[in-house]
Protein backbone atom coordinates (compact mmCIF):
# COMPACT_ATOMS: atom_id res chain seq x y z
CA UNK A 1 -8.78 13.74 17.51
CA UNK A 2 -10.90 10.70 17.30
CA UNK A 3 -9.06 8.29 14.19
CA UNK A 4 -11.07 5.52 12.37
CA UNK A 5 -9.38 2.74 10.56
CA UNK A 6 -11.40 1.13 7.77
CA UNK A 7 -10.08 -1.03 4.99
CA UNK A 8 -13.03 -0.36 2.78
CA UNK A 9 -13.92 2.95 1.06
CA UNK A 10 -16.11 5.23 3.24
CA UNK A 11 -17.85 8.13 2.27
CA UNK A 12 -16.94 10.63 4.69
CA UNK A 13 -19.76 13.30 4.56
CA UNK A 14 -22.31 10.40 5.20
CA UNK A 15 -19.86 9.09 7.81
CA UNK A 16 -19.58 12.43 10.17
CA UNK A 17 -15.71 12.40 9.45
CA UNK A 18 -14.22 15.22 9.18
CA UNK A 19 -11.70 14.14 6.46
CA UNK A 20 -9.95 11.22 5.27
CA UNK A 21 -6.60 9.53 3.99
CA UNK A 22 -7.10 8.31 0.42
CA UNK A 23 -4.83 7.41 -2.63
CA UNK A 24 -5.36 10.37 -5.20
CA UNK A 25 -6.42 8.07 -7.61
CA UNK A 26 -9.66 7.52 -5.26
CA UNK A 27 -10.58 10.88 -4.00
CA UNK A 28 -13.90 12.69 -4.99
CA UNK A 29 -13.53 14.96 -7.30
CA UNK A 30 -15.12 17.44 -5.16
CA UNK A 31 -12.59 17.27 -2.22
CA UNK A 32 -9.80 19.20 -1.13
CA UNK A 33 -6.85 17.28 -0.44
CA UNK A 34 -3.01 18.03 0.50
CA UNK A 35 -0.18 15.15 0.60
CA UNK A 36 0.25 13.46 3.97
CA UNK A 37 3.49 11.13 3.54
CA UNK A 38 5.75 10.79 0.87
CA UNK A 39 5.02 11.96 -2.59
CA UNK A 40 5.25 8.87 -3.77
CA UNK A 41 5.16 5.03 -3.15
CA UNK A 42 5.69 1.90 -5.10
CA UNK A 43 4.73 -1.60 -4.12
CA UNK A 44 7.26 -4.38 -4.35
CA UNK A 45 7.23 -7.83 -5.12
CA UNK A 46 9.74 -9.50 -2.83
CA UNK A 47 10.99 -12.97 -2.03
CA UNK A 48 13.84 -14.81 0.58
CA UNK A 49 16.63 -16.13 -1.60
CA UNK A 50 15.92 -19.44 -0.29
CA UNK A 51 12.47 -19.30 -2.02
CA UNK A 52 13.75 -18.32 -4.88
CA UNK A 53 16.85 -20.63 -5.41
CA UNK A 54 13.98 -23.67 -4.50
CA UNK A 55 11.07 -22.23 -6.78
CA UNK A 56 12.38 -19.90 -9.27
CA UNK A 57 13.00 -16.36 -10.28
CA UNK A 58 9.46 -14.61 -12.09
CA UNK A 59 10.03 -12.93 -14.79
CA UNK A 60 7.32 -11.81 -15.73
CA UNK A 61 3.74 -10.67 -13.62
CA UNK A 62 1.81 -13.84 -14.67
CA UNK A 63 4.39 -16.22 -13.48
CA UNK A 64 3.21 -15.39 -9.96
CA UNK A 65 0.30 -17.95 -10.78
CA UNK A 66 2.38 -20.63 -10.60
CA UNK A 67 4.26 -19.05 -7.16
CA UNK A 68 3.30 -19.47 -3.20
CA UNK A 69 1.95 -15.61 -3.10
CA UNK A 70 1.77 -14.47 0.67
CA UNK A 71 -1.56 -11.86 0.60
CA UNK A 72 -3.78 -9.21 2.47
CA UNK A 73 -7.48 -9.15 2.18
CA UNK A 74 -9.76 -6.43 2.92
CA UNK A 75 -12.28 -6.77 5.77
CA UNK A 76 -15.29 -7.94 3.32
CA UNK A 77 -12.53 -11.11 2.90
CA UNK A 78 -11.87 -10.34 -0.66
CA UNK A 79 -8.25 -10.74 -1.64
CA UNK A 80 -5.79 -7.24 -2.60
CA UNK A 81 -5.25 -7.99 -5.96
CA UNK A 82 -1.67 -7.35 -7.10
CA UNK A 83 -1.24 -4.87 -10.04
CA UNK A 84 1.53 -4.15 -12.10
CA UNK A 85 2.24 -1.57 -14.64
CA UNK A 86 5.32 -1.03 -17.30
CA UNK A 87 5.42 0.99 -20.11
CA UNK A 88 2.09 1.73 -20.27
CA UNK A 89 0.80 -2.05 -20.02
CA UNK A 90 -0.88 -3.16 -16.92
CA UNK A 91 -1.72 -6.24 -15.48
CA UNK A 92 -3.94 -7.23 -12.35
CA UNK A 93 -3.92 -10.78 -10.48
CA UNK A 94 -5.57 -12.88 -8.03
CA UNK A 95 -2.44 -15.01 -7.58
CA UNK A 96 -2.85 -18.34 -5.45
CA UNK A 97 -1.42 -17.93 -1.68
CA UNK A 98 -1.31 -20.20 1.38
CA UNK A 99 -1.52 -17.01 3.23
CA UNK A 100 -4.08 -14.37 3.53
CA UNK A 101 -4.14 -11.35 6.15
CA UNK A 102 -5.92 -7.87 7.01
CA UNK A 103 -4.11 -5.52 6.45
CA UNK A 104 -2.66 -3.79 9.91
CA UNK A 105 0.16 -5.65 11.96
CA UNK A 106 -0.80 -8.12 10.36
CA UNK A 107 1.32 -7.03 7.40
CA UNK A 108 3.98 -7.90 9.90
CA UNK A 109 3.02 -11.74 9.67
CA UNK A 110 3.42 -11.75 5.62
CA UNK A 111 7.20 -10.17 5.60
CA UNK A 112 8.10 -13.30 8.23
CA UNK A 113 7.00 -15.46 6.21
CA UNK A 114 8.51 -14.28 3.02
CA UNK A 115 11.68 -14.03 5.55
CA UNK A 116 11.19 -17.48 6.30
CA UNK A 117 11.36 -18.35 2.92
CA UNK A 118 7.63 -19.47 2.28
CA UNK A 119 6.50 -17.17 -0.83
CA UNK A 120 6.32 -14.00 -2.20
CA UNK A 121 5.05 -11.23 -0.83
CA UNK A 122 3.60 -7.70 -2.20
CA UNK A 123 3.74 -4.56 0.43
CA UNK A 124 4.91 -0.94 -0.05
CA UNK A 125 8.67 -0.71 -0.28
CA UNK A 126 9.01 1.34 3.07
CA UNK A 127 8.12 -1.85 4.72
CA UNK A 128 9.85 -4.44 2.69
CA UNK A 129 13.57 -2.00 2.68
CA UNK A 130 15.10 -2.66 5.73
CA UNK A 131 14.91 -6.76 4.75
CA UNK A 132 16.09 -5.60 1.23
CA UNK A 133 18.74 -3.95 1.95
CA UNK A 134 19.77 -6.27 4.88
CA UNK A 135 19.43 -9.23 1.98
CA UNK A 136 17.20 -11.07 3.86
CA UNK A 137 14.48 -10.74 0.79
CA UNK A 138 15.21 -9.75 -2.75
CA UNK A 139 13.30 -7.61 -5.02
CA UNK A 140 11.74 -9.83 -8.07
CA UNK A 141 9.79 -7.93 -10.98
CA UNK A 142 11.49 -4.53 -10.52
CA UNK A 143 10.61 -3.07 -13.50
CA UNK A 144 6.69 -3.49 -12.86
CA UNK A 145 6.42 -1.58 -9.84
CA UNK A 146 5.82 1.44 -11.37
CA UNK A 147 5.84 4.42 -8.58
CA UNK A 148 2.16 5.90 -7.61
CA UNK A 149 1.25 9.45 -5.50
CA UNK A 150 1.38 9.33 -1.68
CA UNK A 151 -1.54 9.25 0.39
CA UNK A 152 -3.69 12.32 0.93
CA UNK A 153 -5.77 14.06 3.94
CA UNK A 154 -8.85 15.11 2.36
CA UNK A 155 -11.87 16.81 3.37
CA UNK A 156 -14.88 18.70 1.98
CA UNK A 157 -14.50 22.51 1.19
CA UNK A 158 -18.16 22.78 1.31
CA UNK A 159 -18.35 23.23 4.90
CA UNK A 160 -16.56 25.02 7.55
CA UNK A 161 -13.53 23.32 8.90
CA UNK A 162 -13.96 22.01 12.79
CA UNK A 163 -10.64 24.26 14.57
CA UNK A 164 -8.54 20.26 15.63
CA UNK A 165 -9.13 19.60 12.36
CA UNK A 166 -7.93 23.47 10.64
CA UNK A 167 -4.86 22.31 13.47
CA UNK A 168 -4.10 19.00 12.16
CA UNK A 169 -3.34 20.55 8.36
CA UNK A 170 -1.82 23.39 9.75
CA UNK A 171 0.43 20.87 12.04
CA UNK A 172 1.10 19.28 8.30
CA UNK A 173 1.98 22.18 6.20
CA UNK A 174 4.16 23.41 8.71
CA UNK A 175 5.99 19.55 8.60
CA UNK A 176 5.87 19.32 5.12
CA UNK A 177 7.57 22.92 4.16
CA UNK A 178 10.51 22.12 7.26
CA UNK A 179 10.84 19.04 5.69
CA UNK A 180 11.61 20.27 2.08
C-alpha cells in the first residue's frame, strides 16, 4: 500500500488513487464510502488554567477575537478557520494567533503550547483528552462543539477495485463488526 498525505482536497480519479479518507460532508456524491474511525468527532476549544485565570474565560465564539488563538494552516498557508455550531446557529472565525502550524506532528507543538499556558487551542478531542482529563487544559465553549461524522475511506464504484485495496476494506469491515 503506497499512502499519500495531502492537506488540500484531491480529486482522486485524476490523482491515480485508489481511494481516499474524507469527512462525509466532502465526499462526491458519486463515491462509495464506509466509516474508517469513530463515528463521530467533535473539535474542542481548550485552554491551560493559567491562561485562563490571566486572560479570561470566552463565553461566547466571537470572544476568541480578542484571545491568543494557537492555529493550523493548510499547506497553501491559509489559516483552519474555527467553526462552531449550537442550536442550529453557526459561526466561522479567523481568530488572531501568535502561532500557526501544518497540520501533522505538528499538532503536537500547538497542545504544548496551550499546556504551557500561551493560548487557546482548537484540535479534535481525541487529542486534547488525555490533557483534559489530566487538568492540564480545560475545555472552554463546550456547548459549541457540536459532534460531526468520522472520517471515511472512499473510492469510486465505477471501476473495478485493485485486490490490496478490496483487502484493506475487507481488513476494515472485519475491525469494525469485532469492534461493535
Amino acid at each position: 500500500m503506497d499512502v499519500t498525505v495531502e492537506d488540500s482536497f484531491v480529486d482522486i480519479l485524476a490523482s491515480g488513487a485508489d481511494a481516499g479518507i474524507r469527512y462525509e460532508e466532502r465526499l462526491e456524491q458519486d463515491m462509495i464510502a464506509i466509516p474508517i474511525g469513530p463515528a463521530t468527532q467533535r473539535v474542542l476549544t481548550a485552554a491551560a488554567p493559567s491562561y485562563l485565570s490571566a486572560k479570561g474565560r470566552p463565553q461566547h465564539p466571537s470572544e476568541l477575537l480578542e484571545h491568543a488563538c494557537l492555529r493550523l494552516r493548510f499547506a497553501g498557508g491559509a489559516p483552519a478557520m474555527w467553526e462552531f455550531e449550537r442550536n442550529g446557529e453557526v459561526i466561522r472565525l479567523d481568530p488572531p494567533g501568535p502561532l500557526l502550524v501544518q497540520p501533522g506532528s505538528a499538532c503536537d507543538l500547538l497542545v504544548e503550547t496551550a499546556l504551557s499556558g500561551l493560548g487557546i487551542v482548537c484540535l479534535f478531542e481525541d487529542w486534547l483528552a488525555p490533557h483534559i482529563h489530566s487538568g492540564a487544559l480545560e475545555v472552554v465553549l463546550d456547548d459549541w462543539a457540536a459532534p460531526f461524522s468520522g472520517p471515511m475511506l472512499y473510492y469510486s464504484g465505477r471501476r473495478q477495485l485493485p485486490p490490496p485495496l478490496r483487502a484493506f476494506i475487507d481488513f476494515i469491515r472485519s475491525h469494525q463488526s469485532s469492534a461493535q
